[in-house]
Protein backbone atom coordinates (compact mmCIF):
# COMPACT_ATOMS: atom_id res chain seq x y z
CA UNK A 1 -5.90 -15.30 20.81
CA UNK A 2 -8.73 -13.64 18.46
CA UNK A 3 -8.11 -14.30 15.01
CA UNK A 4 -8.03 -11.09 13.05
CA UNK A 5 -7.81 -10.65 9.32
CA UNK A 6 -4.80 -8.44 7.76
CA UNK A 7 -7.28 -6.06 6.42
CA UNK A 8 -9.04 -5.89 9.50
CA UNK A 9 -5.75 -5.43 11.66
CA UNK A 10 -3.93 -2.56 8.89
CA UNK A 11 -7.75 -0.98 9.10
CA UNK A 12 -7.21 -1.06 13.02
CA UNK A 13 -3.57 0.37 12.68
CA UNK A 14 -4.79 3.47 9.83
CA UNK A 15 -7.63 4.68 12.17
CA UNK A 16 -4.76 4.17 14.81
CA UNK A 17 -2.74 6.75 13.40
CA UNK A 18 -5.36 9.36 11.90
CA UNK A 19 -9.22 8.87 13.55
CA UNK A 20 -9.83 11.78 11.06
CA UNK A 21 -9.34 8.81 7.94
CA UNK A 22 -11.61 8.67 5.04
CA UNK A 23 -12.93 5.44 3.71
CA UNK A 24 -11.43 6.89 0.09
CA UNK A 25 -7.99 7.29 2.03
CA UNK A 26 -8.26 3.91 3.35
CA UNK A 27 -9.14 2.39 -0.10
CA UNK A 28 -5.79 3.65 -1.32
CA UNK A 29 -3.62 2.81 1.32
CA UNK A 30 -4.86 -0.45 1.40
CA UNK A 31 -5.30 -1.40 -2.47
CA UNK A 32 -8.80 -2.24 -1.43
CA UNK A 33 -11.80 -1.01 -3.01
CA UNK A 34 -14.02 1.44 -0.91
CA UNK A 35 -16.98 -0.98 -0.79
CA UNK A 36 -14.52 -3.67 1.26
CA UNK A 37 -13.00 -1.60 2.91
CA UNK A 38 -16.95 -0.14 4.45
CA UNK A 39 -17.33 -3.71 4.71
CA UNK A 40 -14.56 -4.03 7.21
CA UNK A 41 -15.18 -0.91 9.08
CA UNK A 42 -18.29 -1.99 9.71
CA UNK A 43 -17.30 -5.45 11.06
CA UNK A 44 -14.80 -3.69 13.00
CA UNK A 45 -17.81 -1.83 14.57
CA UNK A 46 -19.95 -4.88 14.81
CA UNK A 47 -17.11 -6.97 16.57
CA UNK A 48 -16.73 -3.69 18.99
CA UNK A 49 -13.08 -3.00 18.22
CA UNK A 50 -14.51 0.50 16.48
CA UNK A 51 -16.87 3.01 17.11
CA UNK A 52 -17.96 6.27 15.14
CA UNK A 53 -19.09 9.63 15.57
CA UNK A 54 -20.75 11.76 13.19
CA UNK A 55 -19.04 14.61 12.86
CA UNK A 56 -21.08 16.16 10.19
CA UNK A 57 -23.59 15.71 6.94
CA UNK A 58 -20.28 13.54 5.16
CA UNK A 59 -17.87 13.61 7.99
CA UNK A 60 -16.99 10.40 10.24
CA UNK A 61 -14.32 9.57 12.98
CA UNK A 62 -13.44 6.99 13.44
CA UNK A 63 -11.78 5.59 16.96
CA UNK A 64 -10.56 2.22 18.43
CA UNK A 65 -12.74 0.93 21.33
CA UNK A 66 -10.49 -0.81 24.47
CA UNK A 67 -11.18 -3.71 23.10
CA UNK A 68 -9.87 -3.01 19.52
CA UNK A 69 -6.98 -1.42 20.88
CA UNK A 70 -6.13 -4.64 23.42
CA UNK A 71 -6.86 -6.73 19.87
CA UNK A 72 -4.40 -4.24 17.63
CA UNK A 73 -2.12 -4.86 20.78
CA UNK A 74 -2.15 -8.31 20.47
CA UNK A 75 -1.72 -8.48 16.91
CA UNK A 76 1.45 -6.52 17.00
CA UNK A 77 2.85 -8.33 19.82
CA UNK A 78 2.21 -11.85 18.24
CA UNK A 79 4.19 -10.57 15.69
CA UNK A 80 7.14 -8.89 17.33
CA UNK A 81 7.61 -12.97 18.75
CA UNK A 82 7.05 -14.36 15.36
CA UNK A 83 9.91 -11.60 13.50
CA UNK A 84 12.11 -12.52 16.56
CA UNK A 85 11.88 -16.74 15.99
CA UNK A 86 12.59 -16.13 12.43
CA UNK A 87 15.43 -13.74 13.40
CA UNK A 88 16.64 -16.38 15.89
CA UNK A 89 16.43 -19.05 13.85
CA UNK A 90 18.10 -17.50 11.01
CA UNK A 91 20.70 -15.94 13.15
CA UNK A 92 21.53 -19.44 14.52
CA UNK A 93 21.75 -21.51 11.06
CA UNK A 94 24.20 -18.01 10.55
CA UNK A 95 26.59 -19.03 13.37
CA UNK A 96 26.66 -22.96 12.62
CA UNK A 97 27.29 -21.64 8.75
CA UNK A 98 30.52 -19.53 10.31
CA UNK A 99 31.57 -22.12 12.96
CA UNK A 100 31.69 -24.67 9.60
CA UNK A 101 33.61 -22.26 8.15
CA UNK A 102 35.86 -21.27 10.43
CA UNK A 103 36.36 -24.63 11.12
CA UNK A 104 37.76 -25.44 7.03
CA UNK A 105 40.07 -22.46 7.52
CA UNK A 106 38.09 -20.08 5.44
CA UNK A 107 38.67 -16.59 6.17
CA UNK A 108 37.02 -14.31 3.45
CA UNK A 109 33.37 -14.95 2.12
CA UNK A 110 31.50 -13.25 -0.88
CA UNK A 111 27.84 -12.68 0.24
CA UNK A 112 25.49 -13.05 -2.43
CA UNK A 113 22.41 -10.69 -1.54
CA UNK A 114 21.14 -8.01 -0.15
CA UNK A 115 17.91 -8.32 2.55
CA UNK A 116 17.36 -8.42 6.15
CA UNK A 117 18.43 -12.65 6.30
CA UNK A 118 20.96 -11.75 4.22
CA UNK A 119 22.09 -8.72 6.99
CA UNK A 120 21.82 -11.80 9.99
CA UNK A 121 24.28 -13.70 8.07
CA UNK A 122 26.95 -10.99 7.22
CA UNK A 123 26.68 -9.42 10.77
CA UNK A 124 27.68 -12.98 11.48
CA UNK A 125 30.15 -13.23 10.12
CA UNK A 126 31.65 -10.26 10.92
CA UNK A 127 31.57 -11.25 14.36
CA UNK A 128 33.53 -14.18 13.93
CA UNK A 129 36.65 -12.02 11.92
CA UNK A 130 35.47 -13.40 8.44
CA UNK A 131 36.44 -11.04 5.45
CA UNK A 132 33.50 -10.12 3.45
CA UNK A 133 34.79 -10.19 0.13
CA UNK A 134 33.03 -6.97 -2.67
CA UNK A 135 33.30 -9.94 -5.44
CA UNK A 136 32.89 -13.43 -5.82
CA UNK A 137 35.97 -15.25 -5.76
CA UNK A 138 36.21 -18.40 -3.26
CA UNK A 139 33.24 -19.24 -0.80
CA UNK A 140 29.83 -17.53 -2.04
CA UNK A 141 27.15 -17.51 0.91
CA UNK A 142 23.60 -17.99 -0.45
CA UNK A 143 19.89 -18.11 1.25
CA UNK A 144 17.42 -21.04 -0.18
CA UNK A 145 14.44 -22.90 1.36
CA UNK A 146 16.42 -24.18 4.32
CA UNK A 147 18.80 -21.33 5.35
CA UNK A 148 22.11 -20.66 4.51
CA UNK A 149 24.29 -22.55 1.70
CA UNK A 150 28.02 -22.18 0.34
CA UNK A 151 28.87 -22.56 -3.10
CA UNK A 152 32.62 -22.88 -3.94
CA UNK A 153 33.92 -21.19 -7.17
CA UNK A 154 37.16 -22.76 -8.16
CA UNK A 155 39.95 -20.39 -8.59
């Protein structure tokens, strides 16, 4: 697979969306300053993945070459499989969390944040028939280095 640079790739995705871009547009978007981002471009253009037109005195368009589009293509698709192995592997450390759990008798949980690994592990467990508790009182589900982790609060 061709190694491509984030820059270069959300550079390839902008012109993607809007071949009418300026390089002051792209700047902004990309929290790059406007000489990088003309460096890039023109790498882009060197490596074949973009070409321009003139479309006036101070006007360019920009447009992804087949080559820069199968590149873009590839970029996205290498990470559609690398989201899903996270999501797998999360989803799995989810279900031998819940099977634990089911297995000490525990029936409500308290679920302590709020992002997408977070989402895996309470869709989880609401597939298994655990309670999701609204405060922390028993069994408090956590996310750290490794995965998943319960904390027990006495009460």
């Amino acid at each position: 697979m061709t190694k491509i640079k984030q820059h270069e790739y959300t550079l390839l995705n902008e012109i993607a969306q809007d071949s009418m871009v300026t390089q002051s547009s792209l700047s902004d978007r990309l929290g790059i300053a406007v000489g990088s981002v003309n460096w890039y471009i023109k790498r882009l253009i060197h490596r074949g993945w973009v070409k321009v037109s003139h479309l006036d005195r101070t006007r360019l368009k920009y447009d992804l070459t087949s080559e820069g589009l199968a590149i873009f293509t590839q970029r996205a698709l290498s990470y559609a499989r690398d989201s899903l192995k996270v999501y797998g592997n999360y989803r799995e450390k989810a279900k031998l969390l819940v099977i634990d759990l089911i297995q000490k008798d525990i029936k409500n949980v308290f679920i302590d944040g709020n992002d997408e690994i977070m989402d895996i592990l309470r869709l989880t467990c609401i597939e298994a028939g655990l309670g999701i508790s609204d405060t922390p009182n028993g069994v408090v589900l956590k996310v750290d280095e490794q995965g998943y982790r319960t904390t027990s609060l006495p009460g």
